[in-house]
C-alpha atoms as a PDB file:
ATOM      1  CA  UNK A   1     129.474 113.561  62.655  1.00  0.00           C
ATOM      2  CA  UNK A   2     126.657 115.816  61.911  1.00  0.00           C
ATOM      3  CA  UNK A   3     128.576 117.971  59.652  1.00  0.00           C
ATOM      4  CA  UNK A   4     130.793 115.687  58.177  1.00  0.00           C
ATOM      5  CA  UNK A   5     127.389 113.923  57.320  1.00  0.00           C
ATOM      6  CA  UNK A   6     126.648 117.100  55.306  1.00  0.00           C
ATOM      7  CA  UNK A   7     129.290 117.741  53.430  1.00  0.00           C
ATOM      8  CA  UNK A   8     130.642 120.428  55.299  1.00  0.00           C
ATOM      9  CA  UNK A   9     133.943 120.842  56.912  1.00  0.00           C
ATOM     10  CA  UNK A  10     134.159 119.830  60.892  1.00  0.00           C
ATOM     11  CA  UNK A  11     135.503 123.283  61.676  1.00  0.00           C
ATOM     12  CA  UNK A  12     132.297 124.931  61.539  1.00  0.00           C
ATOM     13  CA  UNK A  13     131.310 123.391  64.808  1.00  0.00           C
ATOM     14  CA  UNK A  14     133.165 125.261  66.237  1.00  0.00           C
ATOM     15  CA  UNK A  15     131.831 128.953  65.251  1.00  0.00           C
ATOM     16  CA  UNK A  16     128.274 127.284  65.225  1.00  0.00           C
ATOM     17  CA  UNK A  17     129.007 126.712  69.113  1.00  0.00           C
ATOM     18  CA  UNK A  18     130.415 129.538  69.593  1.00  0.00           C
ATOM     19  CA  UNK A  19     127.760 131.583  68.205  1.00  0.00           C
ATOM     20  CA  UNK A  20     124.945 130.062  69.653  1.00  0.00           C
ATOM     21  CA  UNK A  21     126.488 130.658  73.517  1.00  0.00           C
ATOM     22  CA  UNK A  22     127.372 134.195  72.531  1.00  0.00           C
ATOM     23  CA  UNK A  23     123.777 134.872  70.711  1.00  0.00           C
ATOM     24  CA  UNK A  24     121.336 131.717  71.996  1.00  0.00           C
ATOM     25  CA  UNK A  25     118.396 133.829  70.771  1.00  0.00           C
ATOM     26  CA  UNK A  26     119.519 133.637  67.376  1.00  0.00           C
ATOM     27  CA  UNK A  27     117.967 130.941  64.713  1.00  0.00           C
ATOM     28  CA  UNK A  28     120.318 128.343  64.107  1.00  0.00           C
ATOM     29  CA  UNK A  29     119.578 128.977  60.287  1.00  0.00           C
ATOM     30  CA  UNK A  30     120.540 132.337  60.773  1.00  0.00           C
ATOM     31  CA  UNK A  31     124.366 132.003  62.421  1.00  0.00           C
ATOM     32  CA  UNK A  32     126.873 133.856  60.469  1.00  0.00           C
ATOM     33  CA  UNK A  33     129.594 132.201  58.098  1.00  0.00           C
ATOM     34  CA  UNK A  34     128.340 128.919  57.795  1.00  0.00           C
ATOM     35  CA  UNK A  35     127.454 127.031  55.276  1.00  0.00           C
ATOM     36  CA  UNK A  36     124.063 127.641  53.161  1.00  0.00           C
ATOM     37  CA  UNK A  37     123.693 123.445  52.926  1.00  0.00           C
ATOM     38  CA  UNK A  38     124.171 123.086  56.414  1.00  0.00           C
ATOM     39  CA  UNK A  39     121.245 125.998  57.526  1.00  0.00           C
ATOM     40  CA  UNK A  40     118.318 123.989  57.034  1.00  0.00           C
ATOM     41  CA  UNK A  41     118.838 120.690  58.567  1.00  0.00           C
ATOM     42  CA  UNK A  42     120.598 122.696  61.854  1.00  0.00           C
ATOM     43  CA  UNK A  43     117.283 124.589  62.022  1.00  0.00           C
ATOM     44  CA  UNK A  44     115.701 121.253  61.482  1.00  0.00           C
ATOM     45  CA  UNK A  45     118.051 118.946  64.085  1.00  0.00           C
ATOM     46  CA  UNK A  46     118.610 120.451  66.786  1.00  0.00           C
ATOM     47  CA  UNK A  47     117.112 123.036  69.143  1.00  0.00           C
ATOM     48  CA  UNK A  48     119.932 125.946  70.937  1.00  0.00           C
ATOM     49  CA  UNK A  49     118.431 125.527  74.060  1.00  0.00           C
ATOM     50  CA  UNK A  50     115.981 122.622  75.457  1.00  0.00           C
ATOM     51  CA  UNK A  51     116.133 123.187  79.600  1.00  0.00           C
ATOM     52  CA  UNK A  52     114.887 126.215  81.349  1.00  0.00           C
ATOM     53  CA  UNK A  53     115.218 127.584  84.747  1.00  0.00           C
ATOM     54  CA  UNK A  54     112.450 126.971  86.660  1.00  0.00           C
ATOM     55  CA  UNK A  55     113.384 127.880  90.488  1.00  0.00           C
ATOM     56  CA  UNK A  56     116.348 130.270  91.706  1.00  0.00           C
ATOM     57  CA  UNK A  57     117.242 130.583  95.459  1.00  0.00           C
ATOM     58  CA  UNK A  58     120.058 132.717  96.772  1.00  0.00           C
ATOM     59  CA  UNK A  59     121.545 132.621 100.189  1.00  0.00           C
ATOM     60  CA  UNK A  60     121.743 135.465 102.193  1.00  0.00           C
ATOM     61  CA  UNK A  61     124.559 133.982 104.089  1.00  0.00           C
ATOM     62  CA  UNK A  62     127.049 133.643 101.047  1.00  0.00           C
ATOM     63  CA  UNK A  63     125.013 134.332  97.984  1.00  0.00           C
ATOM     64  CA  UNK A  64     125.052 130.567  96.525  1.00  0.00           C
ATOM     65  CA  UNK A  65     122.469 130.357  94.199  1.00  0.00           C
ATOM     66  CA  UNK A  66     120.682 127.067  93.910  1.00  0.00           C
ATOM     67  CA  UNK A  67     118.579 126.297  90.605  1.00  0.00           C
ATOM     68  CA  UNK A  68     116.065 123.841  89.637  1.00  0.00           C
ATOM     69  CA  UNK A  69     116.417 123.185  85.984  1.00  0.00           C
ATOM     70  CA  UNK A  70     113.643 121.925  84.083  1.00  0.00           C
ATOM     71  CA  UNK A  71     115.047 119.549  81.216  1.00  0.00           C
ATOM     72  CA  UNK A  72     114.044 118.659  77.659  1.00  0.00           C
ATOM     73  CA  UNK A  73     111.980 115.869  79.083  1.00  0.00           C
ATOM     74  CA  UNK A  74     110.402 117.227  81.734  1.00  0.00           C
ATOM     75  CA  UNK A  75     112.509 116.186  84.462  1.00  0.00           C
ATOM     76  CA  UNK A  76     114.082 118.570  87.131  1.00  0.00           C
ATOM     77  CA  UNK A  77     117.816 119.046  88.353  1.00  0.00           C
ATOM     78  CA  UNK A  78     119.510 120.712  90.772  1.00  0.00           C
ATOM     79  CA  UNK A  79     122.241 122.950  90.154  1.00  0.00           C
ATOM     80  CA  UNK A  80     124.084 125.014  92.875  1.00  0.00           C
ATOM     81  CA  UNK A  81     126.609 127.613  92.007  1.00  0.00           C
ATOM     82  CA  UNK A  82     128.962 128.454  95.135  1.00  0.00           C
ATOM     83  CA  UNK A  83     130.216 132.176  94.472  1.00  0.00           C
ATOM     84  CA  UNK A  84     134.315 132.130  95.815  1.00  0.00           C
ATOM     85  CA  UNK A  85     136.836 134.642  95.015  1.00  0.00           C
ATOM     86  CA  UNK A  86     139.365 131.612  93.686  1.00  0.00           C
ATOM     87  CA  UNK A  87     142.008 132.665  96.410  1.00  0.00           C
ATOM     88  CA  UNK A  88     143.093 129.828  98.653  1.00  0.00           C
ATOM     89  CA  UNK A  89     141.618 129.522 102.232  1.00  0.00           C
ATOM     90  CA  UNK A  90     143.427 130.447 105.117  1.00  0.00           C
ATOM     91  CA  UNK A  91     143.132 127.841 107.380  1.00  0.00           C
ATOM     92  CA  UNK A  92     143.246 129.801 110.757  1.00  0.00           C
ATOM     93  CA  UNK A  93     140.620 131.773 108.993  1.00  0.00           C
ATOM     94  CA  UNK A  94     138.390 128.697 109.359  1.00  0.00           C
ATOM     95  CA  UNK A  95     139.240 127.393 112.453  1.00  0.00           C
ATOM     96  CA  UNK A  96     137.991 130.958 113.912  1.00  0.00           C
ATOM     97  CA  UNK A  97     134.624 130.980 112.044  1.00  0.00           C
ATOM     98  CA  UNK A  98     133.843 127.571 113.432  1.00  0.00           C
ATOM     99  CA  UNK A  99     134.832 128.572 117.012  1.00  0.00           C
ATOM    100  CA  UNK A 100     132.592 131.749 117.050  1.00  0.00           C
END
């Protein structure tokens, strides 16, 4: 809706999203191949990145991290990232850790 409501054709969301999670330290005024009418009022709009990490804990047991994310408002999440290899358990695997 936002570019539509400038004039500009939808498919630059997608390379302004793009850019800013490759590059989130670039002004939004600045991304690359977008249009000049659409700069301003991005720069103007919206901000790349309104939360911040504010606590980081890793386990020594499996190394899941767990976060405490500050948000735009000044209210705090938790996030908690389990690290896996994707492969599928092996249930005799698990039977044997919890037995000792």
């Amino acid at each position: 809706a936002f570019v539509v409501g400038h004039g500009v054709k939808p498919s630059h969301m997608g390379r302004i999203w793009k850019h800013v999670l490759a590059h989130p330290e670039c002004p939004l005024d600045e991304i690359p191949g977008i249009p000049d009418r659409i700069r301003r009022p991005l720069k103007q709009e919206f901000a790349a990145l309104t939360s911040a990490v504010v606590q980081v804990r890793e386990s020594g047991v499996d190394g899941t991290l767990k976060l405490v994310l500050r948000l735009q408002d000044g209210g705090e999440v938790e996030a908690v990232l389990i690290r896996h290899t994707g492969e599928p358990e092996d249930p005799d695997r698990r039977q044997a850790d919890r037995c000792g």
